[in-house]
PDB file of N, CA and C in Angstrom:
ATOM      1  N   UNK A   1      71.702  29.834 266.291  1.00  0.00           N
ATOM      2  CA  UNK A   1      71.500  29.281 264.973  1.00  0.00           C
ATOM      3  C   UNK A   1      71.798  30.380 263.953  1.00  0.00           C
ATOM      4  N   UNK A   2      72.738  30.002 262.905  1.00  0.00           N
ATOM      5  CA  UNK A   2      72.564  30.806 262.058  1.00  0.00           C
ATOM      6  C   UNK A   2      71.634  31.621 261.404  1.00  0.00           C
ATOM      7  N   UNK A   3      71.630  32.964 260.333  1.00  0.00           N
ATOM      8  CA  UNK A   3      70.643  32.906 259.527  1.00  0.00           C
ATOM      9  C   UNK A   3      70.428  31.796 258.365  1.00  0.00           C
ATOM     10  N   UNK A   4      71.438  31.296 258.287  1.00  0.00           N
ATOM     11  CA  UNK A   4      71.551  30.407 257.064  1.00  0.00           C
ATOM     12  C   UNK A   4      70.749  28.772 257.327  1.00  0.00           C
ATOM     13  N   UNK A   5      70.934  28.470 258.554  1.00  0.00           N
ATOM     14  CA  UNK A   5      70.450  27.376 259.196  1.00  0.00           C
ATOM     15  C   UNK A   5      68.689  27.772 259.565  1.00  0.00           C
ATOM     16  N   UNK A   6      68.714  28.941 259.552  1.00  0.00           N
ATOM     17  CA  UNK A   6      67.249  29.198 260.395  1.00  0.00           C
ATOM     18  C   UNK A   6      66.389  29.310 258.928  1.00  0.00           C
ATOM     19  N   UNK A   7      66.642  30.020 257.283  1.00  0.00           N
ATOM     20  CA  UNK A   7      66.314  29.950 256.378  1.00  0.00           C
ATOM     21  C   UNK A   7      66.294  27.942 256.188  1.00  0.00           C
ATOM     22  N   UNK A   8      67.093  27.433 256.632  1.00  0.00           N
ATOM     23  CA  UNK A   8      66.746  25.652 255.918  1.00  0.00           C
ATOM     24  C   UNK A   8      66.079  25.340 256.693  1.00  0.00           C
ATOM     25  N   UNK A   9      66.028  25.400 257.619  1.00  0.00           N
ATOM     26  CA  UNK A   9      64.526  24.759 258.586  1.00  0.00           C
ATOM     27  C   UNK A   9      63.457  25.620 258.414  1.00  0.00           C
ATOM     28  N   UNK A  10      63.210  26.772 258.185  1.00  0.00           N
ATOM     29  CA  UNK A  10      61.470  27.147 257.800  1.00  0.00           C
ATOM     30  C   UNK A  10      61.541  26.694 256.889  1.00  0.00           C
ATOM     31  N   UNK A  11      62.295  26.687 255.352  1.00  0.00           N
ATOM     32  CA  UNK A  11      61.969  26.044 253.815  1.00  0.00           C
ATOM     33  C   UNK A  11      61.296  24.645 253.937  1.00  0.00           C
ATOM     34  N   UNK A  12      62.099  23.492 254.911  1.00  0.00           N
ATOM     35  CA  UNK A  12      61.457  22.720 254.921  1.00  0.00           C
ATOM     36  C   UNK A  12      60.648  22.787 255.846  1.00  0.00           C
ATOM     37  N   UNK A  13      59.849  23.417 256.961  1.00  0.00           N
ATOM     38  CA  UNK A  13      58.600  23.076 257.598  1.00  0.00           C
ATOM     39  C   UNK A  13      57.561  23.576 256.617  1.00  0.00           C
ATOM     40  N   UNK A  14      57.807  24.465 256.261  1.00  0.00           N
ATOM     41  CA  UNK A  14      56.454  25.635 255.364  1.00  0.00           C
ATOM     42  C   UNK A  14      56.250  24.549 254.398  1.00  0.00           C
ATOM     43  N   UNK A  15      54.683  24.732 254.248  1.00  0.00           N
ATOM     44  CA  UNK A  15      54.167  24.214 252.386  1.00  0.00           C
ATOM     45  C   UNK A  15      54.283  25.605 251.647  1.00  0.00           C
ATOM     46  N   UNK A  16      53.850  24.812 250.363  1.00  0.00           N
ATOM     47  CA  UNK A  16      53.844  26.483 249.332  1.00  0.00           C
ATOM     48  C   UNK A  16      52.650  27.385 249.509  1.00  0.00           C
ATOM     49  N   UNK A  17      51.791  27.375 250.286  1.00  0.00           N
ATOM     50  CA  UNK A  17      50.719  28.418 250.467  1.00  0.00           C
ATOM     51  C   UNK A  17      51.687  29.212 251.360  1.00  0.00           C
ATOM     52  N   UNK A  18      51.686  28.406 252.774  1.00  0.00           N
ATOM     53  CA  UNK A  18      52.923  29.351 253.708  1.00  0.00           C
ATOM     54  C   UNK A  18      53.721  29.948 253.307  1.00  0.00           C
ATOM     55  N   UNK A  19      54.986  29.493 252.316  1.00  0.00           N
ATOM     56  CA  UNK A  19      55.787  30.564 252.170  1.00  0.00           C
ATOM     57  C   UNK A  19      55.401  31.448 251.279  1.00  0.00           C
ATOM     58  N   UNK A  20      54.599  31.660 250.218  1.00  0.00           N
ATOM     59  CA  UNK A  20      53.186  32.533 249.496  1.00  0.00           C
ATOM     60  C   UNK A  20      53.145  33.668 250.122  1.00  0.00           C
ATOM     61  N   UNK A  21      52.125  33.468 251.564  1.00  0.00           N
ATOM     62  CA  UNK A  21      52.220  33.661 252.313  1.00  0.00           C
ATOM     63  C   UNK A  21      52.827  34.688 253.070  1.00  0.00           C
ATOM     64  N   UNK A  22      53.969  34.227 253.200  1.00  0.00           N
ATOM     65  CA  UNK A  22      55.090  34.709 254.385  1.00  0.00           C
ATOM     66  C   UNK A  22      56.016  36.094 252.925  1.00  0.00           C
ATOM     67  N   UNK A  23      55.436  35.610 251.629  1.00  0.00           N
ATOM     68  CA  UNK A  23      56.373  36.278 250.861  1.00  0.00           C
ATOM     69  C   UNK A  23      55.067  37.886 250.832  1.00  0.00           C
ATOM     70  N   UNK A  24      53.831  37.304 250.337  1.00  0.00           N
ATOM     71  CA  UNK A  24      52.950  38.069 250.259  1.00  0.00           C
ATOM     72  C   UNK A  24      52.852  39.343 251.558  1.00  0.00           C
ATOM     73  N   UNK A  25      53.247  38.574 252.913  1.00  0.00           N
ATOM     74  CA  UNK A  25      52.979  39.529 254.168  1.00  0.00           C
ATOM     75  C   UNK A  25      54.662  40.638 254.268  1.00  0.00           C
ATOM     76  N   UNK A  26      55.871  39.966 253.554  1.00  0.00           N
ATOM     77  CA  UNK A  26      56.773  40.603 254.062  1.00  0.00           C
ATOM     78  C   UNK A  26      56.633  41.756 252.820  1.00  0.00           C
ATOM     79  N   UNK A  27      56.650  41.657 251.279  1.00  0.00           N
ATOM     80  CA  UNK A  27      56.307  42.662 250.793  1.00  0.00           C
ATOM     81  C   UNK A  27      55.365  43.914 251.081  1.00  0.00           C
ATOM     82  N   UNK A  28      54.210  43.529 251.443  1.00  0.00           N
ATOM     83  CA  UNK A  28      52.888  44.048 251.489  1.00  0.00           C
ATOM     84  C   UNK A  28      53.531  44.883 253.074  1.00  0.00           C
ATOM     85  N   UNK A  29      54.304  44.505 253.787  1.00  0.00           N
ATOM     86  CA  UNK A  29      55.167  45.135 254.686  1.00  0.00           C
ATOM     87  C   UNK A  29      55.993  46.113 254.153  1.00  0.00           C
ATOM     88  N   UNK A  30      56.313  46.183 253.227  1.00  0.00           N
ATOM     89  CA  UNK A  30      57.116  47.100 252.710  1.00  0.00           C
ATOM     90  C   UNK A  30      56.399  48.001 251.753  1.00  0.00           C
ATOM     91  N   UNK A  31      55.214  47.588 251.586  1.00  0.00           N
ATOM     92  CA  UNK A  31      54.905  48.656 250.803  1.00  0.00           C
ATOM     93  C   UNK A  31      54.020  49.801 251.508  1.00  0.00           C
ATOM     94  N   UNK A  32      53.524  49.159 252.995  1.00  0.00           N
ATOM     95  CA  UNK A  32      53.339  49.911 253.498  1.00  0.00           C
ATOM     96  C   UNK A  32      54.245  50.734 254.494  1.00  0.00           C
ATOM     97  N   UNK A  33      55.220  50.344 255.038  1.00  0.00           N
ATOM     98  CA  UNK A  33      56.507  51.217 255.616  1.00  0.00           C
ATOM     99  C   UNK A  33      56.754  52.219 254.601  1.00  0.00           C
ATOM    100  N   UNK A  34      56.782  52.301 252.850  1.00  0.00           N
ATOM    101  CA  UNK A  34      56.952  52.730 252.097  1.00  0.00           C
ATOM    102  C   UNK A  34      56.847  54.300 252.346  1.00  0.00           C
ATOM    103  N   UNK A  35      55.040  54.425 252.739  1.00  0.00           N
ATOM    104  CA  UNK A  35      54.530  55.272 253.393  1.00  0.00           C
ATOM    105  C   UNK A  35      54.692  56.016 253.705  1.00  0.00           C
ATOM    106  N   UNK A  36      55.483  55.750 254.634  1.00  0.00           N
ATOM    107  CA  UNK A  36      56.023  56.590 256.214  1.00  0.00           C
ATOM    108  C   UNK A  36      57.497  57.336 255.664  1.00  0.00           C
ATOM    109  N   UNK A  37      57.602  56.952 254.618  1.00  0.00           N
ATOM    110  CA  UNK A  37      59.356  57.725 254.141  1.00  0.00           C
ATOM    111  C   UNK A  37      58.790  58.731 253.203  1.00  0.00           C
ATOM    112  N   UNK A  38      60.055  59.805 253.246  1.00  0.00           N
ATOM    113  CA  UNK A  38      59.842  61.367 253.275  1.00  0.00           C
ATOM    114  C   UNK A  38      60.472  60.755 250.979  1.00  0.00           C
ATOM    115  N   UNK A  39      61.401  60.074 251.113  1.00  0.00           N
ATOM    116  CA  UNK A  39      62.259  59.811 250.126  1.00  0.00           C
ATOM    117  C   UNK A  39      61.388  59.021 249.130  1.00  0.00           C
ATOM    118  N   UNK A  40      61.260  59.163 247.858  1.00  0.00           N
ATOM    119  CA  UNK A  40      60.700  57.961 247.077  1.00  0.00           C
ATOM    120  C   UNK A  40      61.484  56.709 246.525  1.00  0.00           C
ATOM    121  N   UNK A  41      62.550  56.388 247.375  1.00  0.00           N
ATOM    122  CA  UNK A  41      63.640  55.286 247.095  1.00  0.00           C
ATOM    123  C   UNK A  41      62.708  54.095 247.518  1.00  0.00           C
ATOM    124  N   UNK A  42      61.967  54.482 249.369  1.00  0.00           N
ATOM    125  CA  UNK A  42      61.714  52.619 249.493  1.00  0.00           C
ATOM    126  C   UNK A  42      60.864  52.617 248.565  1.00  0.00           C
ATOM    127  N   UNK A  43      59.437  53.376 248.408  1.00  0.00           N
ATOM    128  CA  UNK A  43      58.428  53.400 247.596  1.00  0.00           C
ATOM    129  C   UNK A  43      58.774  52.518 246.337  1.00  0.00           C
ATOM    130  N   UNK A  44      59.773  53.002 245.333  1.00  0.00           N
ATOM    131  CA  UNK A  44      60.180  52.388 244.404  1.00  0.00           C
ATOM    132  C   UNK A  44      60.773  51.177 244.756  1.00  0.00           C
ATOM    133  N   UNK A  45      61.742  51.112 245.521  1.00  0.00           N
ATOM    134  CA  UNK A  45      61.835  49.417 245.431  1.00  0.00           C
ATOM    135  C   UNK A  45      60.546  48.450 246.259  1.00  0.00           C
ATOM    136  N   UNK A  46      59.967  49.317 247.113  1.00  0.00           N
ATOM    137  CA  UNK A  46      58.529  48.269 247.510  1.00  0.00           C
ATOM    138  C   UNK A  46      57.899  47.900 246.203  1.00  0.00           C
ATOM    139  N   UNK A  47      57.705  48.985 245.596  1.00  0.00           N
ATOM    140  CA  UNK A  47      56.600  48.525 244.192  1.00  0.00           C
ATOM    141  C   UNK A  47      57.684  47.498 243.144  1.00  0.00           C
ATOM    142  N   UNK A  48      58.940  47.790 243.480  1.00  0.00           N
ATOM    143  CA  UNK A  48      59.542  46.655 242.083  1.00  0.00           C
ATOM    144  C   UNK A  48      59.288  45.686 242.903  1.00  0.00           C
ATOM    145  N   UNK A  49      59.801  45.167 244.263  1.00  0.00           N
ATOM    146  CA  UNK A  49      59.732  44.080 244.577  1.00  0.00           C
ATOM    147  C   UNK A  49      58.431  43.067 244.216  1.00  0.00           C
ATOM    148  N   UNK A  50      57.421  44.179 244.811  1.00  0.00           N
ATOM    149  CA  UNK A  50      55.852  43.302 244.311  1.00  0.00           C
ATOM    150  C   UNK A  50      55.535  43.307 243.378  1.00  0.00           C
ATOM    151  N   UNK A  51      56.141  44.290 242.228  1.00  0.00           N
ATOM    152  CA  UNK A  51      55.976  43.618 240.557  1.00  0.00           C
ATOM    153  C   UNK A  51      56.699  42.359 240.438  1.00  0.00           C
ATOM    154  N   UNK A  52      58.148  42.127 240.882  1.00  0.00           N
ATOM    155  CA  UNK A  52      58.731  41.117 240.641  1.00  0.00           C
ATOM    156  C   UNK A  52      57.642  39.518 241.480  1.00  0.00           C
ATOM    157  N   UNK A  53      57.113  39.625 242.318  1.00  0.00           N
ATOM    158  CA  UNK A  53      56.619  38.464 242.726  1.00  0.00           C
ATOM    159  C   UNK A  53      55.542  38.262 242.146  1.00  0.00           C
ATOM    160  N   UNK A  54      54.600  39.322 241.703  1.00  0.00           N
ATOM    161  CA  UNK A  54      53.541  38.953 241.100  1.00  0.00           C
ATOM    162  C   UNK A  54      54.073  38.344 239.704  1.00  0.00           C
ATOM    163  N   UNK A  55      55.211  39.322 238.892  1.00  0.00           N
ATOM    164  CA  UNK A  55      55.440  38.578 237.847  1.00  0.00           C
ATOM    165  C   UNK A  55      55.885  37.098 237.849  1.00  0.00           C
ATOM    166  N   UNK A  56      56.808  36.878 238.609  1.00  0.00           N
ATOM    167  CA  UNK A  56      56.646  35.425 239.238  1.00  0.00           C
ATOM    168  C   UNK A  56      55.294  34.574 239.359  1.00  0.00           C
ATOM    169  N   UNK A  57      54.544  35.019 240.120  1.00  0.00           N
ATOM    170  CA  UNK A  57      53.258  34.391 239.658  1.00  0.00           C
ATOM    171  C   UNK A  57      53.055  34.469 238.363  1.00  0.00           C
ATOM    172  N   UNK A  58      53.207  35.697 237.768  1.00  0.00           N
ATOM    173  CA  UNK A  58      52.157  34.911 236.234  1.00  0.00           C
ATOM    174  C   UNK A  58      53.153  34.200 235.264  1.00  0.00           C
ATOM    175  N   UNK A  59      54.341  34.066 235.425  1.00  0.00           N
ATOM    176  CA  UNK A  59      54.809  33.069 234.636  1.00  0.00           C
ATOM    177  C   UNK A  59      54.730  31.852 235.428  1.00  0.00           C
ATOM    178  N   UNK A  60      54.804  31.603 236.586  1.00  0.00           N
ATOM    179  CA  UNK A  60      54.370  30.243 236.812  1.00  0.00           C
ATOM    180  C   UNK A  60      52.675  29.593 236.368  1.00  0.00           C
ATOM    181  N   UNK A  61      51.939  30.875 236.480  1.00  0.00           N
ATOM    182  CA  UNK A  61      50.203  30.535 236.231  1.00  0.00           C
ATOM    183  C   UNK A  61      50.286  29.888 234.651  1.00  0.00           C
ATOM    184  N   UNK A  62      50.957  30.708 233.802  1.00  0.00           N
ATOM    185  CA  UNK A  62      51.353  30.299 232.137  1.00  0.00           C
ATOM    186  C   UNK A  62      51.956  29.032 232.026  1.00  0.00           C
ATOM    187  N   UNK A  63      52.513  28.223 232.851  1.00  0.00           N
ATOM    188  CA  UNK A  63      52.748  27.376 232.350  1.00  0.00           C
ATOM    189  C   UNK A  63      52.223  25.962 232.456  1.00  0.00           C
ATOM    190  N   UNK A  64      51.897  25.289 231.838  1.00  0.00           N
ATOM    191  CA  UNK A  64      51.125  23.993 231.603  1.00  0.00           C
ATOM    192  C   UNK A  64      51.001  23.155 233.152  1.00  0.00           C
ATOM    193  N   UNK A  65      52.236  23.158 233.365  1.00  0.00           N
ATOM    194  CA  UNK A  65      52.702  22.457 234.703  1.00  0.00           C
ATOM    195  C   UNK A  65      51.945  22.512 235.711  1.00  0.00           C
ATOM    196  N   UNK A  66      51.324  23.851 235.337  1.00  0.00           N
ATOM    197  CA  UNK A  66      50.713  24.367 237.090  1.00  0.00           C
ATOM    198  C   UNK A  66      49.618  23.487 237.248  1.00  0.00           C
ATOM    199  N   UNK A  67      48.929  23.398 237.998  1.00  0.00           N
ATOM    200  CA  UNK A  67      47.963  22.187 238.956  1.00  0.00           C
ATOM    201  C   UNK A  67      46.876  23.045 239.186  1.00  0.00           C
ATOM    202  N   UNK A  68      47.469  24.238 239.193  1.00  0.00           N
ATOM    203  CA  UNK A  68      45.443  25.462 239.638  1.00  0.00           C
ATOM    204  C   UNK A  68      44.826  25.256 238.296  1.00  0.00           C
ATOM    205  N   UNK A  69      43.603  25.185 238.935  1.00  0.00           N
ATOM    206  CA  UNK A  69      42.471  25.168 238.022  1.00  0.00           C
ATOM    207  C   UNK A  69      42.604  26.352 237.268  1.00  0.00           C
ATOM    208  N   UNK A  70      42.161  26.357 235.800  1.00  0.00           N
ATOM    209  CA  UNK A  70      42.131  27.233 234.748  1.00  0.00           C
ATOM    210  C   UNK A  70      42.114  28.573 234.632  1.00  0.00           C
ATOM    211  N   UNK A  71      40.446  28.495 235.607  1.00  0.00           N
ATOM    212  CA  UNK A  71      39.613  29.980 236.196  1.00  0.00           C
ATOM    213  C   UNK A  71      40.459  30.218 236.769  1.00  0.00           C
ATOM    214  N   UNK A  72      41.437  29.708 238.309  1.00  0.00           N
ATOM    215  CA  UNK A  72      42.514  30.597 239.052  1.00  0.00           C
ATOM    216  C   UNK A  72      43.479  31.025 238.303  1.00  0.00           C
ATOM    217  N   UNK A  73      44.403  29.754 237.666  1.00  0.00           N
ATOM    218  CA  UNK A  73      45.378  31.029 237.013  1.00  0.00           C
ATOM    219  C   UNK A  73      45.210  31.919 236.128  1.00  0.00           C
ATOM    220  N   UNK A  74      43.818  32.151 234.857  1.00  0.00           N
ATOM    221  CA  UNK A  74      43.536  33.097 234.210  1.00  0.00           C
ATOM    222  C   UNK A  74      43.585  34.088 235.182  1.00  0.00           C
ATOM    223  N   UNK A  75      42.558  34.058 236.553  1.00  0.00           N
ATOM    224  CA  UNK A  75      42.542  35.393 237.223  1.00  0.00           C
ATOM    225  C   UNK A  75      43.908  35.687 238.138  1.00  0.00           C
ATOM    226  N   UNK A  76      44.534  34.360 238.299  1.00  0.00           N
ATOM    227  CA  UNK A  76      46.070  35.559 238.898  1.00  0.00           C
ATOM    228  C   UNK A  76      46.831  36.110 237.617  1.00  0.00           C
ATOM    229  N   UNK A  77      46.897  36.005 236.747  1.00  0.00           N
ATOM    230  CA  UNK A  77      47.544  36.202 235.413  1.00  0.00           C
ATOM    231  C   UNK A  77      46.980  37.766 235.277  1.00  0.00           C
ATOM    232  N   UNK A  78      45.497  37.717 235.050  1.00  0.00           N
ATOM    233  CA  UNK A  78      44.546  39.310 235.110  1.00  0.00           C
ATOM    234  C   UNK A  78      45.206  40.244 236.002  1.00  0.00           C
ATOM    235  N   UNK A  79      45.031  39.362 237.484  1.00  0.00           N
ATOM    236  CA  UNK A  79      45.857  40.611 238.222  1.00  0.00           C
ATOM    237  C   UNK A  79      47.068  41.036 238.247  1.00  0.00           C
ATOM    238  N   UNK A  80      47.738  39.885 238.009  1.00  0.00           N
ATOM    239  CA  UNK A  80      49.202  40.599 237.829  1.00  0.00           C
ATOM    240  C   UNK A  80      49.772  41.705 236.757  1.00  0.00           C
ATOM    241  N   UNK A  81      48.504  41.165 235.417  1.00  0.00           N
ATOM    242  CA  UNK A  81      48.968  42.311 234.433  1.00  0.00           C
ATOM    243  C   UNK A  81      47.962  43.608 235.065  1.00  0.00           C
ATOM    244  N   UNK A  82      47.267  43.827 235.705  1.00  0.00           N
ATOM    245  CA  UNK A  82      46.643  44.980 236.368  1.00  0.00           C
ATOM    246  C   UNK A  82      47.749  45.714 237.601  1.00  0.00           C
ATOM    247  N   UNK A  83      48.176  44.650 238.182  1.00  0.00           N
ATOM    248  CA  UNK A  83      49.214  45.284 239.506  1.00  0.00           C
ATOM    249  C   UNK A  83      50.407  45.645 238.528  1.00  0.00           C
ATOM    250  N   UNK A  84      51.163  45.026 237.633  1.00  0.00           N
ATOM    251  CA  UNK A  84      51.976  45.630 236.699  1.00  0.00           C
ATOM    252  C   UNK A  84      51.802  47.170 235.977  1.00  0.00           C
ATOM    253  N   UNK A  85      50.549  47.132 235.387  1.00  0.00           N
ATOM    254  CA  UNK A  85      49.793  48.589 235.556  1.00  0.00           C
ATOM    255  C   UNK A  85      49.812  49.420 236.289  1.00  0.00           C
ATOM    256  N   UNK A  86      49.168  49.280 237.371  1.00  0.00           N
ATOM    257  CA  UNK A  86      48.867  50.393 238.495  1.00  0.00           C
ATOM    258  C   UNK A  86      50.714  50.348 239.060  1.00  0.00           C
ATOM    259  N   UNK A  87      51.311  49.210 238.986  1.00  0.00           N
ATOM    260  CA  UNK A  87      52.585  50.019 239.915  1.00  0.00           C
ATOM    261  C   UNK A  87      52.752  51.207 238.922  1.00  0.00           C
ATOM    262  N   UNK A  88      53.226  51.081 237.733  1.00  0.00           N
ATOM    263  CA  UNK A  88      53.923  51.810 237.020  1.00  0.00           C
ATOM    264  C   UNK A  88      52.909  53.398 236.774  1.00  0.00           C
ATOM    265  N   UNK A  89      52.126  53.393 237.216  1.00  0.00           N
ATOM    266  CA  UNK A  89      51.052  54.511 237.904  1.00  0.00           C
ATOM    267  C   UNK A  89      51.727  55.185 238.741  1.00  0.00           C
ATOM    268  N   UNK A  90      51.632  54.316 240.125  1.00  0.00           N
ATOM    269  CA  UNK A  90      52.194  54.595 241.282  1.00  0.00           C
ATOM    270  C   UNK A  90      53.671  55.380 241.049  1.00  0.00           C
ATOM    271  N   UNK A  91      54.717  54.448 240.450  1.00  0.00           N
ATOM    272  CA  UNK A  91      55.650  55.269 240.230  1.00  0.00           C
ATOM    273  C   UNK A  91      55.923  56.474 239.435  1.00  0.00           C
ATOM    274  N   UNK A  92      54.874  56.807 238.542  1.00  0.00           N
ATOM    275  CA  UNK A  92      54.945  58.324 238.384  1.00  0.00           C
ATOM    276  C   UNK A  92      53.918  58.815 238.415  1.00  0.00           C
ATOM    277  N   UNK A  93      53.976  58.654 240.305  1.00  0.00           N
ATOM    278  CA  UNK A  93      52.886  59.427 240.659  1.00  0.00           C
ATOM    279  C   UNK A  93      51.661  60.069 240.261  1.00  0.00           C
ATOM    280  N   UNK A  94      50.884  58.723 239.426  1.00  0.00           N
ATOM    281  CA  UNK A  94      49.418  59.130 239.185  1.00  0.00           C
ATOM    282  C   UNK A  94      48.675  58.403 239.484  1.00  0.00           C
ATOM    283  N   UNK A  95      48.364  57.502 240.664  1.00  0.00           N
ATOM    284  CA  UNK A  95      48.201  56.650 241.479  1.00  0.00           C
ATOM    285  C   UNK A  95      48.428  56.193 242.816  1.00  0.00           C
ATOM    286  N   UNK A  96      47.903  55.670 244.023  1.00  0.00           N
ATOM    287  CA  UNK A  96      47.935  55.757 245.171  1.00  0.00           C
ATOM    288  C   UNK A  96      48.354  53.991 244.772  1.00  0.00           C
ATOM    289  N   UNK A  97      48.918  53.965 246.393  1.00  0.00           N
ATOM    290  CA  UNK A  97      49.652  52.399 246.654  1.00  0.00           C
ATOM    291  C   UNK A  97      48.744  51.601 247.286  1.00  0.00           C
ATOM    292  N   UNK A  98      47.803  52.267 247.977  1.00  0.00           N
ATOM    293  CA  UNK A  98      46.717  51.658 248.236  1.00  0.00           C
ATOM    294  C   UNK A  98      45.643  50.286 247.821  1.00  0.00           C
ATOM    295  N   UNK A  99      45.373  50.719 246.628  1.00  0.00           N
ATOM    296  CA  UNK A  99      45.028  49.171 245.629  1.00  0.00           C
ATOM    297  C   UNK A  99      45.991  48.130 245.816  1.00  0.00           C
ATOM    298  N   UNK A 100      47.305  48.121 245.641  1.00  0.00           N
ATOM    299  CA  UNK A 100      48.276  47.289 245.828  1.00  0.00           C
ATOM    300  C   UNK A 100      48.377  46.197 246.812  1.00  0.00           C
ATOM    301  N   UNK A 101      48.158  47.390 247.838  1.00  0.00           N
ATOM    302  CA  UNK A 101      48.290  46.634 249.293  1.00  0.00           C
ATOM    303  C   UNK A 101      46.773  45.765 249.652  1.00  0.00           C
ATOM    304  N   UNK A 102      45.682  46.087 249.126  1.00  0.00           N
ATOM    305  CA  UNK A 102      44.562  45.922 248.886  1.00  0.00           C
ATOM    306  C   UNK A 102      44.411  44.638 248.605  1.00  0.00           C
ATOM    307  N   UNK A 103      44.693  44.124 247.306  1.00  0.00           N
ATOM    308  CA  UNK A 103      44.716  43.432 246.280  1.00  0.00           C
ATOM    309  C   UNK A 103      46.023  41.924 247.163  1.00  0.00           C
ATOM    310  N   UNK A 104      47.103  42.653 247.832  1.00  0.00           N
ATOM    311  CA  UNK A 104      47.738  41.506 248.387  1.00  0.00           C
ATOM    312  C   UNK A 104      47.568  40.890 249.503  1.00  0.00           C
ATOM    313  N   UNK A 105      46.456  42.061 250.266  1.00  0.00           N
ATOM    314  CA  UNK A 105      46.170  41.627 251.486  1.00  0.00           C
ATOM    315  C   UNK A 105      44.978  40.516 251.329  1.00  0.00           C
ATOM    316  N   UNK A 106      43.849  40.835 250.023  1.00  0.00           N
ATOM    317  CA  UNK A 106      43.159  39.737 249.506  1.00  0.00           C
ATOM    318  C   UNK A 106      43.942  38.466 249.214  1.00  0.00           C
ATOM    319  N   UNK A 107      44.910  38.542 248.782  1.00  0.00           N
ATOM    320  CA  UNK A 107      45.525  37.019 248.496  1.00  0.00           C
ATOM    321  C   UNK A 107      45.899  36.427 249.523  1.00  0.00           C
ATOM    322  N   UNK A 108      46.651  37.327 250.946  1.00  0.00           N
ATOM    323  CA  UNK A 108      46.860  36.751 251.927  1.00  0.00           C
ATOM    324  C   UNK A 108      45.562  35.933 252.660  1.00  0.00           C
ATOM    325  N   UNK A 109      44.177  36.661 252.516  1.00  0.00           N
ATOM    326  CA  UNK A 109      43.319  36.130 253.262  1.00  0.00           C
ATOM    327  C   UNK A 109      42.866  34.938 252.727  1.00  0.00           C
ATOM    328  N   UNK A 110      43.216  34.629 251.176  1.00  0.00           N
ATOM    329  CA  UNK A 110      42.874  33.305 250.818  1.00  0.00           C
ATOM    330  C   UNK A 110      43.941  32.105 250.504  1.00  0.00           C
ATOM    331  N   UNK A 111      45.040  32.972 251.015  1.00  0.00           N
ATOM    332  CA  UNK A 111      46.038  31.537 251.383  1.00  0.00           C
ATOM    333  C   UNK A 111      45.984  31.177 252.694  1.00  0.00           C
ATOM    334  N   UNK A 112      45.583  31.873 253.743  1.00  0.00           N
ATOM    335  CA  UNK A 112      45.457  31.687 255.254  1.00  0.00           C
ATOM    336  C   UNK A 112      43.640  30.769 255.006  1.00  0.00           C
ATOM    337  N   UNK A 113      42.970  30.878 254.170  1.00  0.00           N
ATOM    338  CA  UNK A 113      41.457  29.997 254.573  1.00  0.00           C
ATOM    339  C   UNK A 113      41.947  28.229 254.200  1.00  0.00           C
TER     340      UNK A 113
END
């Protein structure tokens, strides 16, 4: 099977918590491999990538459309402008990546309940 064929059949089995999910575990993968490199190249693109998805979240939380209750998207909105923060910490180095991974591994545990 292709990759191209194997991407259209998980899109349609997964709901949107799953692929959440599956997006939340493959970043949060990279930011910890990040780690393990001598170079600050992955580091930096681990942390853009997970700015870019969180920012993704908070413009979807902003808009009317969304279906989460109020209290949730105010508080994913909070965190994202906090993880937007602390990356840009992280990247000049006055901050550990730690919180990051922290903070996504919490979201994973409440899209998996």
């Amino acid at each position: 099977m292709s990759l191209h064929s194997y991407t259209v059949a998980q899109n349609t089995t997964e709901n949107p918590r799953q692929t959440e999910y599956r997006l939340f575990a493959q970043v949060t993968r990279a930011l910890l491999e990040s780690q393990k490199e001598d170079s600050k190249s992955p580091l930096a693109k681990a942390v853009h990538w997970n700015r870019r998805l969180w920012l993704a979240l908070q413009a979807d939380c902003a808009m009317e459309s969304n279906v989460l209750p109020d209290e949730t998207r105010a508080g994913i909105i909070s965190l994202a402008i906090w993880v937007d923060k602390h990356s840009r910490k992280v990247l000049r180095g006055e901050a550990k990546i730690e919180p990051l991974i922290d903070v996504n591994r919490s979201i994973m545990e409440g899209l998996s309940a």
